[in-house]
Protein backbone atom coordinates (compact mmCIF):
# COMPACT_ATOMS: atom_id res chain seq x y z
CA UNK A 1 -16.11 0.50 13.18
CA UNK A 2 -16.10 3.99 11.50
CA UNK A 3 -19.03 5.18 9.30
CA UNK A 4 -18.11 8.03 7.00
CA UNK A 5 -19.61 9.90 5.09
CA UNK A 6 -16.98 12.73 3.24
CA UNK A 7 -17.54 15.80 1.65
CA UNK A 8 -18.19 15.45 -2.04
CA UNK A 9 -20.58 12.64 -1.59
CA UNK A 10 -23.92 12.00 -0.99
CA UNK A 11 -24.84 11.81 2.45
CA UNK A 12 -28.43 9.79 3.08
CA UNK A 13 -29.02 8.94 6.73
CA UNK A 14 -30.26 5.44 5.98
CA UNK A 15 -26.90 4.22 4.13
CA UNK A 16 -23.07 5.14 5.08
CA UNK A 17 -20.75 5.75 2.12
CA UNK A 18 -17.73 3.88 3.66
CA UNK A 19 -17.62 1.54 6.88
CA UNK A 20 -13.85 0.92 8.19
CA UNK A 21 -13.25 -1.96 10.45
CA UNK A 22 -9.80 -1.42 12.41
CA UNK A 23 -8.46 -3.59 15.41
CA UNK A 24 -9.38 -7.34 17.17
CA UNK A 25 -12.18 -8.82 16.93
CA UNK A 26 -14.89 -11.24 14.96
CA UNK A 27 -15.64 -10.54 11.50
CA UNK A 28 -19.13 -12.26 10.76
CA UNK A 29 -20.07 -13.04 6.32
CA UNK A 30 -23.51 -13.68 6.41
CA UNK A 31 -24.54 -15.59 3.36
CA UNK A 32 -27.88 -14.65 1.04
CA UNK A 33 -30.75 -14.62 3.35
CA UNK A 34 -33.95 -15.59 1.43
CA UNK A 35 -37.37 -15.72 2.29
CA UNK A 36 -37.43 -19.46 3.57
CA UNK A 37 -38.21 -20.27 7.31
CA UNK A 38 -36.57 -23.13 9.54
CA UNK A 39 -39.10 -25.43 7.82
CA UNK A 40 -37.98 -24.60 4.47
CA UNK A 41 -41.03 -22.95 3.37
CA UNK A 42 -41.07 -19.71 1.68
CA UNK A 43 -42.75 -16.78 3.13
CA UNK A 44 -44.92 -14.39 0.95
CA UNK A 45 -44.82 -16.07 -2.27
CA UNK A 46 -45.31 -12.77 -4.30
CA UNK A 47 -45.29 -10.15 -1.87
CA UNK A 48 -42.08 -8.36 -1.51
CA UNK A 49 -42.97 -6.66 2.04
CA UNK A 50 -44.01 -9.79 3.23
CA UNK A 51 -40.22 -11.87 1.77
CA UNK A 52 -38.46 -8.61 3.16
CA UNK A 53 -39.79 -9.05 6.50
CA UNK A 54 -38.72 -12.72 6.43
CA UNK A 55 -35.36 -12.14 5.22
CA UNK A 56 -34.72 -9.53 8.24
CA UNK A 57 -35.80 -12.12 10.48
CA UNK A 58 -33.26 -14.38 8.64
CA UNK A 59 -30.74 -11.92 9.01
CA UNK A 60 -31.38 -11.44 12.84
CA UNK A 61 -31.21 -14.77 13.49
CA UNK A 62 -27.63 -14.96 11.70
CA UNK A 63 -26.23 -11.95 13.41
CA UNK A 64 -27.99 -13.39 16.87
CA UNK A 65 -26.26 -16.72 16.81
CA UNK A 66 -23.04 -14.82 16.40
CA UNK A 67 -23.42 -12.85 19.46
CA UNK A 68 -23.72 -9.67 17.30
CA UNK A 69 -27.25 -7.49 16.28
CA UNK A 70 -27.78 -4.92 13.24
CA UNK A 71 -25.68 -2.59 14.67
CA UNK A 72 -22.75 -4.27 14.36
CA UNK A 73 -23.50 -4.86 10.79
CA UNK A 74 -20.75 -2.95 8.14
CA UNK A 75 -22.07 -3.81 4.67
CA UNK A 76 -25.60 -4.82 3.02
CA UNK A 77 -25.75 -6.69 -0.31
CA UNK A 78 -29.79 -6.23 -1.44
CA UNK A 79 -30.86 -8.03 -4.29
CA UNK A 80 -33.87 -7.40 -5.43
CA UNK A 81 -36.38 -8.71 -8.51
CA UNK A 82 -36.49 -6.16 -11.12
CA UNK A 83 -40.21 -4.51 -11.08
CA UNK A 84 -40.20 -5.24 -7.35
CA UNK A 85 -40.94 -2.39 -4.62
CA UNK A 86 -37.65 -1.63 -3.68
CA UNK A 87 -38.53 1.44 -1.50
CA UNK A 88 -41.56 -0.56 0.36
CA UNK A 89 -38.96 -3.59 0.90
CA UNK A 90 -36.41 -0.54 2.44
CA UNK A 91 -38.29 0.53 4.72
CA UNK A 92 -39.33 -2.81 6.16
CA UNK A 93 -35.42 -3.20 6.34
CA UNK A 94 -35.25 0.13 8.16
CA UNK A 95 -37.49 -1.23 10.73
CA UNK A 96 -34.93 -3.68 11.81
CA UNK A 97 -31.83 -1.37 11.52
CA UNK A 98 -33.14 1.20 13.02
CA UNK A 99 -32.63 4.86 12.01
CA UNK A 100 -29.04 5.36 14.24
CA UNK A 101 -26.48 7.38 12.81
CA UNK A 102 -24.10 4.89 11.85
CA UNK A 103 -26.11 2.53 9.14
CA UNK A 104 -24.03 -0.22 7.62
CA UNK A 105 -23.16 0.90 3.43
CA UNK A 106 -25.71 -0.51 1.32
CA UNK A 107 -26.05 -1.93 -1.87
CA UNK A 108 -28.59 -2.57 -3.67
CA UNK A 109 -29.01 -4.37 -7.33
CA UNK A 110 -32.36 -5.33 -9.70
CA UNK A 111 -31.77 -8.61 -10.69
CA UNK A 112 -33.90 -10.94 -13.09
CA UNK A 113 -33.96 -13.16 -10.92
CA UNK A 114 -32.73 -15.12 -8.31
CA UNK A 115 -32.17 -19.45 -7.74
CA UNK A 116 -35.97 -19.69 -7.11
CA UNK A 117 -38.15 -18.01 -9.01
CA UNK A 118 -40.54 -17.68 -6.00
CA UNK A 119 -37.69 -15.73 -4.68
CA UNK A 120 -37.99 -11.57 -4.81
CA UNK A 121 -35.28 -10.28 -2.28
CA UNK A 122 -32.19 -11.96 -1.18
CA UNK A 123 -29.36 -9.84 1.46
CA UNK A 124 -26.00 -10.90 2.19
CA UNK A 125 -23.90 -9.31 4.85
CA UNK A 126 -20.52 -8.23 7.06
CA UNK A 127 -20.75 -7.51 10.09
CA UNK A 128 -18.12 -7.25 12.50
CA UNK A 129 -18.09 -7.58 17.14
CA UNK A 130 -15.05 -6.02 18.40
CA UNK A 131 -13.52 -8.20 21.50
């Protein structure tokens, strides 16, 4: 993988501009991660910090059973409930990426809602293991 981050763009050390993904290996799509546990109940019904931490968890898991971790991780989809705390739900995200110098790009979307209206956050992902 190859993070870059040109001249003529905003550079922000939590989010790379462009990720390129070159050569053999496993690509891994991630589908939305929500704040539901193995037992199907939702976590933090109303508390964005507490649905974000859940979804990360969510998100290790997925990356986990692939034989891959956060680092290997090229592109974030973050949806998030309009009039949510999108910079409090960040940096609970942060805490699972880390701060290293090659973050996966980022996107990240208000929404008015999502399939459950319980729901605040959902992320999808790419990530991809090079043999």
């Amino acid at each position: 993988m190859n993070h870059i981050n040109p001249d003529g763009l905003m550079k922000n050390p939590a989010f790379s501009q462009i990720v390129t993904v070159q050569g053999k290996g496993k690509t891994i799509y991630i589908s939305g991660q929500v704040a539901v546990n193995e037992n199907l109940e939702i976590i933090g019904k109303g508390d964005i910090l507490l649905q974000t931490e859940q979804v990360m968890k969510n998100l290790k898991i997925a990356l986990n059973a692939c034989g891959a971790n956060f680092s290997d991780l090229a592109k974030l989809n973050i949806h998030i409930v309009q009039g949510q705390d999108a910079y409090g739900s960040f940096k609970i995200s942060q805490k699972y990426m880390g701060q290293g110098s090659a973050p996966p790009a980022i996107t990240v979307l208000y929404v008015a809602g999502l399939i459950n209206p319980d729901f605040l956050i959902e992320i999808d992902g790419v990530a991809f293991v090079p043999e």
